[in-house]
N, C-alpha and C. Protein backbone atom coordinates (compact mmCIF):
# COMPACT_ATOMS: atom_id res chain seq x y z
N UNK A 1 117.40 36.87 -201.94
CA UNK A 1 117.48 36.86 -203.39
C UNK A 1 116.06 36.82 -203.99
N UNK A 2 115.81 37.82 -204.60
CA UNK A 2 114.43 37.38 -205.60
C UNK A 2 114.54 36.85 -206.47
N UNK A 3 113.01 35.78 -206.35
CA UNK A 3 112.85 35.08 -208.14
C UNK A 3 112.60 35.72 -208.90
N UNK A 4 113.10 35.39 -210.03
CA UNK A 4 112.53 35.83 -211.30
C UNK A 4 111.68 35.37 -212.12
N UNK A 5 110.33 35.37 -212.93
CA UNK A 5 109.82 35.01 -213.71
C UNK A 5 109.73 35.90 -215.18
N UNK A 6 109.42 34.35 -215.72
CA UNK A 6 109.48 34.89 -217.23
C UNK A 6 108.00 34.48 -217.49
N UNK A 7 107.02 35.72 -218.33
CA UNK A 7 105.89 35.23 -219.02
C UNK A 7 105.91 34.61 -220.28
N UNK A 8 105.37 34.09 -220.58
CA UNK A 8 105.81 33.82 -222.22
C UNK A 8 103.95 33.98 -222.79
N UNK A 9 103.26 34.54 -223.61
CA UNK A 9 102.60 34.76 -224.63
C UNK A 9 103.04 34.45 -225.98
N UNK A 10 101.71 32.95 -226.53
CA UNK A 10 101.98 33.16 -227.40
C UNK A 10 101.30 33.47 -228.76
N UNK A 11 101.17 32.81 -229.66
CA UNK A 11 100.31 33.60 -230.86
C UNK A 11 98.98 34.02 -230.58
N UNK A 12 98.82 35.04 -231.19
CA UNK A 12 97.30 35.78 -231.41
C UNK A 12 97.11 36.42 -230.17
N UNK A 13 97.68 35.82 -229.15
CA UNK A 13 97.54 37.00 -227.45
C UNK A 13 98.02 38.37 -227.95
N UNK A 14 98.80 39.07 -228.30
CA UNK A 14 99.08 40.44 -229.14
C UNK A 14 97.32 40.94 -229.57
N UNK A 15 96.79 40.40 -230.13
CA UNK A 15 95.29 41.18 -230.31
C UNK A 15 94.51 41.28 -229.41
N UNK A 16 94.72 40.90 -228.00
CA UNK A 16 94.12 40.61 -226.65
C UNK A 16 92.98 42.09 -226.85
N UNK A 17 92.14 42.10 -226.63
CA UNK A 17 91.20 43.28 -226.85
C UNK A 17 90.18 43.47 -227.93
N UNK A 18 90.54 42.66 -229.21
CA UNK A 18 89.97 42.93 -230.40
C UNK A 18 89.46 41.37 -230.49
N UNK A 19 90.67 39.82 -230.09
CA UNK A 19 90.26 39.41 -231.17
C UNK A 19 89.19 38.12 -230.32
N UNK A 20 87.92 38.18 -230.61
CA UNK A 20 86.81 37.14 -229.66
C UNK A 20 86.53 37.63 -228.59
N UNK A 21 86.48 38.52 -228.05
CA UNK A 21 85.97 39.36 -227.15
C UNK A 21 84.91 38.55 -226.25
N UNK A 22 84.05 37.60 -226.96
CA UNK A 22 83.62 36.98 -225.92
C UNK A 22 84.49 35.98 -225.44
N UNK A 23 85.25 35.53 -225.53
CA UNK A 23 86.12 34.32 -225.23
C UNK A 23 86.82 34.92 -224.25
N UNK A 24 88.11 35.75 -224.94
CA UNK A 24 89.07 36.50 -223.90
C UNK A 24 88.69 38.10 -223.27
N UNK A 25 87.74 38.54 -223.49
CA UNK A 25 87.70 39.73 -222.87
C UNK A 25 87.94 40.78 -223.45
N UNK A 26 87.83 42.23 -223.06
CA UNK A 26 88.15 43.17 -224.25
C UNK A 26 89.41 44.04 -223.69
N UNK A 27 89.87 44.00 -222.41
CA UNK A 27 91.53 44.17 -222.23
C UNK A 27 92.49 43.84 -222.82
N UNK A 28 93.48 44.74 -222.97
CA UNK A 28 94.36 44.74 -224.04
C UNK A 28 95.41 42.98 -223.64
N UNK A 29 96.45 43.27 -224.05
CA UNK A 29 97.31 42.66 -223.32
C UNK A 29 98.41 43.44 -222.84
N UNK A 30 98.25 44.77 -223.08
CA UNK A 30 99.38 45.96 -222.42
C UNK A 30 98.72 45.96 -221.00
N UNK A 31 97.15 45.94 -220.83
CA UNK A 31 96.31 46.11 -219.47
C UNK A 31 96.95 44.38 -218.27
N UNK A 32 97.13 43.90 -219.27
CA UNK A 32 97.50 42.05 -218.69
C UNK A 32 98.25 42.28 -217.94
N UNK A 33 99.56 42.81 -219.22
CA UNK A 33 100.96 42.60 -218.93
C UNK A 33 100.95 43.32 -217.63
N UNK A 34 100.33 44.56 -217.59
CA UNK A 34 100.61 45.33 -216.17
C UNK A 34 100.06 45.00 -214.96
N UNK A 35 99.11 44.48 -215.02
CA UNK A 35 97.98 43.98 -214.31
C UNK A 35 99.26 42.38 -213.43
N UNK A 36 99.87 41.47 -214.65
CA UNK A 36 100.87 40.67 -214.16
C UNK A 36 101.68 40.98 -213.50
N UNK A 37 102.50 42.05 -213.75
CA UNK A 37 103.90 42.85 -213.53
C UNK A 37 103.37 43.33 -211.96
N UNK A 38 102.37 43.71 -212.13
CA UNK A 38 101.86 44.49 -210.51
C UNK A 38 101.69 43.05 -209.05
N UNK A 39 101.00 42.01 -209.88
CA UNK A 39 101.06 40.77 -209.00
C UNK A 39 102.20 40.16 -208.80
N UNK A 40 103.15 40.48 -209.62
CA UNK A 40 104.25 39.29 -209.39
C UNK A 40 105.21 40.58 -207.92
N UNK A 41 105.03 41.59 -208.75
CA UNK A 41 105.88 42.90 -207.44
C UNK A 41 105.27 42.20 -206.07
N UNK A 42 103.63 42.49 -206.10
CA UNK A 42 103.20 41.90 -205.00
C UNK A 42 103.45 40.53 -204.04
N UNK A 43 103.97 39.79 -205.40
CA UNK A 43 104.31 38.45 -205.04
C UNK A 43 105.84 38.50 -204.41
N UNK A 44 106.37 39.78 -204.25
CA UNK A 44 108.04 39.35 -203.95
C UNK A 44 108.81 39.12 -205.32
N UNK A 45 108.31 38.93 -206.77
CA UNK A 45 108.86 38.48 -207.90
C UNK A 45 109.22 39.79 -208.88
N UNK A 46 110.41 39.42 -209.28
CA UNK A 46 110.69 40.07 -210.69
C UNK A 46 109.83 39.60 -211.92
N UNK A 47 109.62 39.87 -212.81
CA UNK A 47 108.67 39.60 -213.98
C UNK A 47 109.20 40.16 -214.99
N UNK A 48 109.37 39.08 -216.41
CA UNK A 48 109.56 40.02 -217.57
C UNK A 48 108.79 39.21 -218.42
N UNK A 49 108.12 39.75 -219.44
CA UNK A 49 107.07 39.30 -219.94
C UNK A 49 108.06 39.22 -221.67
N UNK A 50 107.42 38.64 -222.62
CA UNK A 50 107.65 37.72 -223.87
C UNK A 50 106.33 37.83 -224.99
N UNK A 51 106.15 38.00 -226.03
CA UNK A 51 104.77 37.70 -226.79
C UNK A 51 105.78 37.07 -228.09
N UNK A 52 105.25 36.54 -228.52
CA UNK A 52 105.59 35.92 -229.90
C UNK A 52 104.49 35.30 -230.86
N UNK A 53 104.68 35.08 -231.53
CA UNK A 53 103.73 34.46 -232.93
C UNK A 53 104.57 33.13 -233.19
N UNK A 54 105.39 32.98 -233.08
CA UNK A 54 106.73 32.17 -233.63
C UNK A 54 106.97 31.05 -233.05
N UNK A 55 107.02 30.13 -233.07
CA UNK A 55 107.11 28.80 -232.27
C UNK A 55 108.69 29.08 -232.32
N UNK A 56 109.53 29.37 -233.11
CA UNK A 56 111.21 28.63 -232.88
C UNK A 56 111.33 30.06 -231.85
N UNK A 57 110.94 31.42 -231.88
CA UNK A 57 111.05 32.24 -230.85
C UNK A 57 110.41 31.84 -229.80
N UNK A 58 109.62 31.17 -229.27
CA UNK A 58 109.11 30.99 -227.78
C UNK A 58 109.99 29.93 -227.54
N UNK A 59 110.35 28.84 -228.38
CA UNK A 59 111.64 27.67 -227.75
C UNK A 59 112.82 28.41 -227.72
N UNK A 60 113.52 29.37 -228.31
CA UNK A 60 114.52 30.11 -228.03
C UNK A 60 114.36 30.95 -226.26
N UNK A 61 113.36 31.24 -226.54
CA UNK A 61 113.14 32.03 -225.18
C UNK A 61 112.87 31.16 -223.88
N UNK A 62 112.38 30.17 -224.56
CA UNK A 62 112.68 29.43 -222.91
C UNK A 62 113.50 28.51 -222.74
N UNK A 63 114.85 28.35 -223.92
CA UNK A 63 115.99 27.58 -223.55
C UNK A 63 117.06 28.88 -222.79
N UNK A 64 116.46 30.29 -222.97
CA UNK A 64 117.30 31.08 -222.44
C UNK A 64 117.14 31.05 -221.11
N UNK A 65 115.53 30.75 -220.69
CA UNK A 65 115.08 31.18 -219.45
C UNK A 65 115.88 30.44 -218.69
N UNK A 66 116.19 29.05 -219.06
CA UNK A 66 116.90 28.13 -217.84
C UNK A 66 118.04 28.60 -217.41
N UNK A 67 118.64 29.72 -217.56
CA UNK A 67 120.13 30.35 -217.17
C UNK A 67 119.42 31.58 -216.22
N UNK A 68 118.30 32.42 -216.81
CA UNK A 68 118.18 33.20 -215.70
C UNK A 68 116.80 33.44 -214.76
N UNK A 69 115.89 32.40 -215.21
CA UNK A 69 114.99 32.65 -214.47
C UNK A 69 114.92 31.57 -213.53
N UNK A 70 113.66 31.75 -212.79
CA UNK A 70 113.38 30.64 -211.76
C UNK A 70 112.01 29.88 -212.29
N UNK A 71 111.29 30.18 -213.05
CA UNK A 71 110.03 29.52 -213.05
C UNK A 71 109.44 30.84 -214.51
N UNK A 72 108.71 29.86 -215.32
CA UNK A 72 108.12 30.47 -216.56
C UNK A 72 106.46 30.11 -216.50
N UNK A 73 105.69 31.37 -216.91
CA UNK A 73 103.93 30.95 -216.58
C UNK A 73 104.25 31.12 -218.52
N UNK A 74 103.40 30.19 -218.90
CA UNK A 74 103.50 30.17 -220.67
C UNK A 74 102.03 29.95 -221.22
N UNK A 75 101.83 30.78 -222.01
CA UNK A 75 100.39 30.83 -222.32
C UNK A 75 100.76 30.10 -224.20
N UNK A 76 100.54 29.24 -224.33
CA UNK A 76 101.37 28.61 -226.02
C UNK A 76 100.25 28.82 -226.68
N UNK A 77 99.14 29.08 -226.56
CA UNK A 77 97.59 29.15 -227.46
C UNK A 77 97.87 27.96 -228.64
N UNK A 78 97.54 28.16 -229.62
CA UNK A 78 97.14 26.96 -230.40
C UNK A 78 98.28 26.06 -230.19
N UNK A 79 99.69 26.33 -230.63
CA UNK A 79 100.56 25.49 -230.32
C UNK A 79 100.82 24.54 -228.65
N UNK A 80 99.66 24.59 -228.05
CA UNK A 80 99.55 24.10 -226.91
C UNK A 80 99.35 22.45 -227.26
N UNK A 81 98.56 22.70 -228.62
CA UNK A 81 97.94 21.22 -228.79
C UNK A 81 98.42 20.03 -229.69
N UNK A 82 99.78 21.10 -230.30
CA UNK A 82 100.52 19.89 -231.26
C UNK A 82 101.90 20.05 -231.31
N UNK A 83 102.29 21.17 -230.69
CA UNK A 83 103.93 21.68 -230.75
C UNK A 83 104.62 20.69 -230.25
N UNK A 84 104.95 19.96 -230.43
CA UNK A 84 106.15 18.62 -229.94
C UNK A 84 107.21 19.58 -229.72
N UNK A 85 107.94 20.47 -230.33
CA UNK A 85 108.99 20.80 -229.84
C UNK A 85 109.10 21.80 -228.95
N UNK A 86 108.02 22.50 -228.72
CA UNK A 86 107.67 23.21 -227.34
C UNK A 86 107.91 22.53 -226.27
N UNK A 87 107.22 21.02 -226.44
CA UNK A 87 107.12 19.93 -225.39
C UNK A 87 108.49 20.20 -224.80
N UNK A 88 109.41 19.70 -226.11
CA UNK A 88 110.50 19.13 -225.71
C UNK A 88 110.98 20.08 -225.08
N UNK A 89 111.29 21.82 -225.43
CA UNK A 89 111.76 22.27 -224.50
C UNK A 89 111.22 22.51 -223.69
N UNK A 90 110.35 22.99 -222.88
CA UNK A 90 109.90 22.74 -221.66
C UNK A 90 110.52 22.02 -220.79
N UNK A 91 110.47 20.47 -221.19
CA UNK A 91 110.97 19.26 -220.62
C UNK A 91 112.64 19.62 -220.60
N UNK A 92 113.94 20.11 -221.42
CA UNK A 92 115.02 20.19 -221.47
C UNK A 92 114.96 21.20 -220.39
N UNK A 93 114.47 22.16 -220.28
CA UNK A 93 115.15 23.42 -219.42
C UNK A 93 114.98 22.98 -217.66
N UNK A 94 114.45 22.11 -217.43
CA UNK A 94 114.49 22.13 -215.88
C UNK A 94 114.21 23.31 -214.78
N UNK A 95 113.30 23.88 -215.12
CA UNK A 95 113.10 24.87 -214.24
C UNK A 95 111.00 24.94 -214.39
N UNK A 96 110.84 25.26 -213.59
CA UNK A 96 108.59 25.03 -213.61
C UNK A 96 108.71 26.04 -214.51
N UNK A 97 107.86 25.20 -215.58
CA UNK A 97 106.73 25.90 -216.27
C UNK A 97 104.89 25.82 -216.00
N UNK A 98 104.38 27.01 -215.53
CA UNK A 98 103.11 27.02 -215.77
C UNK A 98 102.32 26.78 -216.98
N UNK A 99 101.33 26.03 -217.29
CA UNK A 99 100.34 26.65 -218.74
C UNK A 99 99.29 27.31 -218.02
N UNK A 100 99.36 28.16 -218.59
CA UNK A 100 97.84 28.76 -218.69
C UNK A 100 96.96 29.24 -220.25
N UNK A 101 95.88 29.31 -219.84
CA UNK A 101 95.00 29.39 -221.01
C UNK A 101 93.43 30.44 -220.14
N UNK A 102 93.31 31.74 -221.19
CA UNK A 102 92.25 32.79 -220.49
C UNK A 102 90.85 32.29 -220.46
N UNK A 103 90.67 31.29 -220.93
CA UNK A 103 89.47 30.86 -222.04
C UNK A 103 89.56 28.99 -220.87
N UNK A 104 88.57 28.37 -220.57
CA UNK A 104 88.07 27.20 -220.00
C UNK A 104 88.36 26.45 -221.44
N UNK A 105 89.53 25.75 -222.07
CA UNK A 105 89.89 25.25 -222.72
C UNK A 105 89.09 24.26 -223.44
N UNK A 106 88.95 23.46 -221.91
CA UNK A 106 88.00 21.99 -221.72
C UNK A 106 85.93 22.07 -222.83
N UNK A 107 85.89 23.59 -222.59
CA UNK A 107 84.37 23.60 -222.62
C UNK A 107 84.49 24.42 -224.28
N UNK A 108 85.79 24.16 -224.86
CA UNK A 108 85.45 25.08 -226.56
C UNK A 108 85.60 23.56 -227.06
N UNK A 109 86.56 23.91 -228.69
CA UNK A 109 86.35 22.86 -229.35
C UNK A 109 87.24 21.94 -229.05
N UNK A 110 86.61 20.33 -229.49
CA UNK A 110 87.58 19.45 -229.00
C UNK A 110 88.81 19.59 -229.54
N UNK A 111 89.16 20.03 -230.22
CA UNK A 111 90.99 19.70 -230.14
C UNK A 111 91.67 20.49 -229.25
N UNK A 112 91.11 21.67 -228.17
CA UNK A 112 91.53 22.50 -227.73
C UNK A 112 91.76 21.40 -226.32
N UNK A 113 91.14 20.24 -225.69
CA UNK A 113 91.03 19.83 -224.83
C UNK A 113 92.57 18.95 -224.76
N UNK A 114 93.03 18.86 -225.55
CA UNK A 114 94.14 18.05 -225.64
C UNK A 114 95.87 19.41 -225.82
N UNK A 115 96.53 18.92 -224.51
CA UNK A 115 97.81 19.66 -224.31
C UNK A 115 98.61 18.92 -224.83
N UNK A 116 99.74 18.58 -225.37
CA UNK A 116 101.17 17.89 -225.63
C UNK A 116 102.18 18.61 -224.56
N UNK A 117 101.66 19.91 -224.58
CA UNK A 117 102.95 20.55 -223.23
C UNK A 117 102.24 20.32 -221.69
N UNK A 118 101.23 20.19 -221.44
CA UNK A 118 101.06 19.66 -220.04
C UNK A 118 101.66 18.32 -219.23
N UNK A 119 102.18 17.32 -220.05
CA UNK A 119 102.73 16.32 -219.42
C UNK A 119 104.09 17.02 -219.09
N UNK A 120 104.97 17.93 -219.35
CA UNK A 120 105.83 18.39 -218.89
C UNK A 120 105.72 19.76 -218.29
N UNK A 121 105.02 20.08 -217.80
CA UNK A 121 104.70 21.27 -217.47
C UNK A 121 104.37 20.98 -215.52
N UNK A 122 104.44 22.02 -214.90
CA UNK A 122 104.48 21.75 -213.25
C UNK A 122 103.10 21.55 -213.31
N UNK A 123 102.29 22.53 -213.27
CA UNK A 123 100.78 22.66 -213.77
C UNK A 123 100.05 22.97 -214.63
N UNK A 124 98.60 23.07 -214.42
CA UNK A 124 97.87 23.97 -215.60
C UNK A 124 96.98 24.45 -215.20
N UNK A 125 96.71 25.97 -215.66
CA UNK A 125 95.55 26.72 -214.82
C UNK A 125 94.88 27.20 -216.19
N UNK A 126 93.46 27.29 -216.53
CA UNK A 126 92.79 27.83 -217.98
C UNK A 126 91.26 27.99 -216.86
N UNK A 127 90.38 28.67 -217.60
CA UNK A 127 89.07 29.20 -217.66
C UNK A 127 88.87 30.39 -216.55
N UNK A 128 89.69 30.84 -215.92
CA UNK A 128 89.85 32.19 -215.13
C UNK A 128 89.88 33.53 -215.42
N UNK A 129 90.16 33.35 -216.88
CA UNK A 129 90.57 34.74 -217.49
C UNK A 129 91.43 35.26 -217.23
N UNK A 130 91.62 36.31 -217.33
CA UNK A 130 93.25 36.94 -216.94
C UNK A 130 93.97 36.14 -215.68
N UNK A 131 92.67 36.17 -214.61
CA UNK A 131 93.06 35.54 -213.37
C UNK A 131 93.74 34.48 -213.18
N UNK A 132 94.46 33.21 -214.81
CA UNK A 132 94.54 32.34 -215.02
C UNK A 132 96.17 32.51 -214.67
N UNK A 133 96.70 34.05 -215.10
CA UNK A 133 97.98 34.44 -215.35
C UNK A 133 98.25 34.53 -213.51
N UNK A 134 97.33 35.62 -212.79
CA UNK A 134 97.48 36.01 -211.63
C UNK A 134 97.50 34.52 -210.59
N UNK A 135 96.67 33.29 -211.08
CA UNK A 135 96.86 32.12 -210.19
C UNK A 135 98.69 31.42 -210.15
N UNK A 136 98.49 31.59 -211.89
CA UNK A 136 100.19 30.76 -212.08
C UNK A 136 101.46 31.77 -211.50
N UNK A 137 101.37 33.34 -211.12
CA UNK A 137 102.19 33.84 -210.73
C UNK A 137 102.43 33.49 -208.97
N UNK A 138 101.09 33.35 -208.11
CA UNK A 138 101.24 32.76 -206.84
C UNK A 138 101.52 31.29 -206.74
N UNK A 139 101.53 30.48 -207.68
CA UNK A 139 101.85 29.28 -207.42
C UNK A 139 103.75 29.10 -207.75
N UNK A 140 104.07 30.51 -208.80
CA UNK A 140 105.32 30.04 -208.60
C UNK A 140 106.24 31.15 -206.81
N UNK A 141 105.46 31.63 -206.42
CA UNK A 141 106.26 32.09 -205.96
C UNK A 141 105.94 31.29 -204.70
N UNK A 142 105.08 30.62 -204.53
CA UNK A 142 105.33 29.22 -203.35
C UNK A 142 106.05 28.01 -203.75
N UNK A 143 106.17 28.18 -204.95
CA UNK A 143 107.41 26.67 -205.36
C UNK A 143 108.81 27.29 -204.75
C-alpha cells in the first residue's frame, strides 16, 4: 500500500519567485511543487500539494487529511506564529504533521522565532530552502 502525503502551503508561498528573493529564492512554487512531487515518487509516496492564503481553508484541509492521508509536510508562514486554531487542528487530526519553513526562521525577526504549531507538530525543519520541503518528505516516508 502506498502513503500518501498532503503538502499544505500557506500564505504568500503563491508569489514564491517574486516575493524577497533574497530570503526564499527566485523559483517559482510551480518549480517546488514539482521538484516535491518528483521526491515524494522517489520516496515510494503519493503527493498532493494545497496553497492557500486562508487560515479556515488550510484547517479545513487538514481536518480532511485525517481520512485520507498518512502524514502532512505544512509550510503555515506567518500564521505559524499565532494561529491557535491551526494548533488545534493539527493536534485533532492524529496523523504527523511536518513544519517547515524555506527561510532559517531562528536568524530573521524575532517574532518569527516563536511556533504555536510546533508543540503539536512531529517535527520541524526551516533554513534549507526548498530542501526544507525535500527533508520533511524523507522523514515521512520513514515514519
Amino acid at each position: 500500500m502506498v502513503k500518501k502525503i498532503l503538502v499544505i502551503h500557506g500564505p504568500n508561498l503563491n508569489l514564491l519567485g517574486e516575493r524577497e528573493p533574497g530570503v526564499y529564492g527566485n523559483l517559482t512554487i510551480d518549480a517546488l511543487n514539482s521538484n516535491i512531487i518528483d521526491r515524494a515518487k522517489e520516496q515510494g509516496l503519493e503527493c498532493e500539494i494545497f496553497q492557500s492564503n486562508h487560515e479556515g481553508a488550510i484547517i479545513d484541509k487538514l481536518h480532511a487529511a485525517r481520512n485520507t492521508f498518512d502524514g502532512v509536510i505544512l509550510n503555515a508562514g506567518a500564521y505559524t506564529h499565532y494561529s491557535y486554531a491551526i494548533r488545534d487542528a493539527i493536534a485533532a487530526i492524529k496523523i504527523p504533521v511536518i513544519e517547515v519553513h524555506i527561510s532559517n526562521v531562528f536568524a530573521r525577526d524575532g517574532f518569527r522565532s516563536n511556533s504555536v504549531i510546533a508543540p503539536v507538530c512531529k517535527g520541524s525543519i526551516s533554513g534549507f530552502g526548498f530542501g526544507s520541503y525535500y527533508l520533511a518528505v524523507q522523514a515521512l516516508s520513514e515514519l
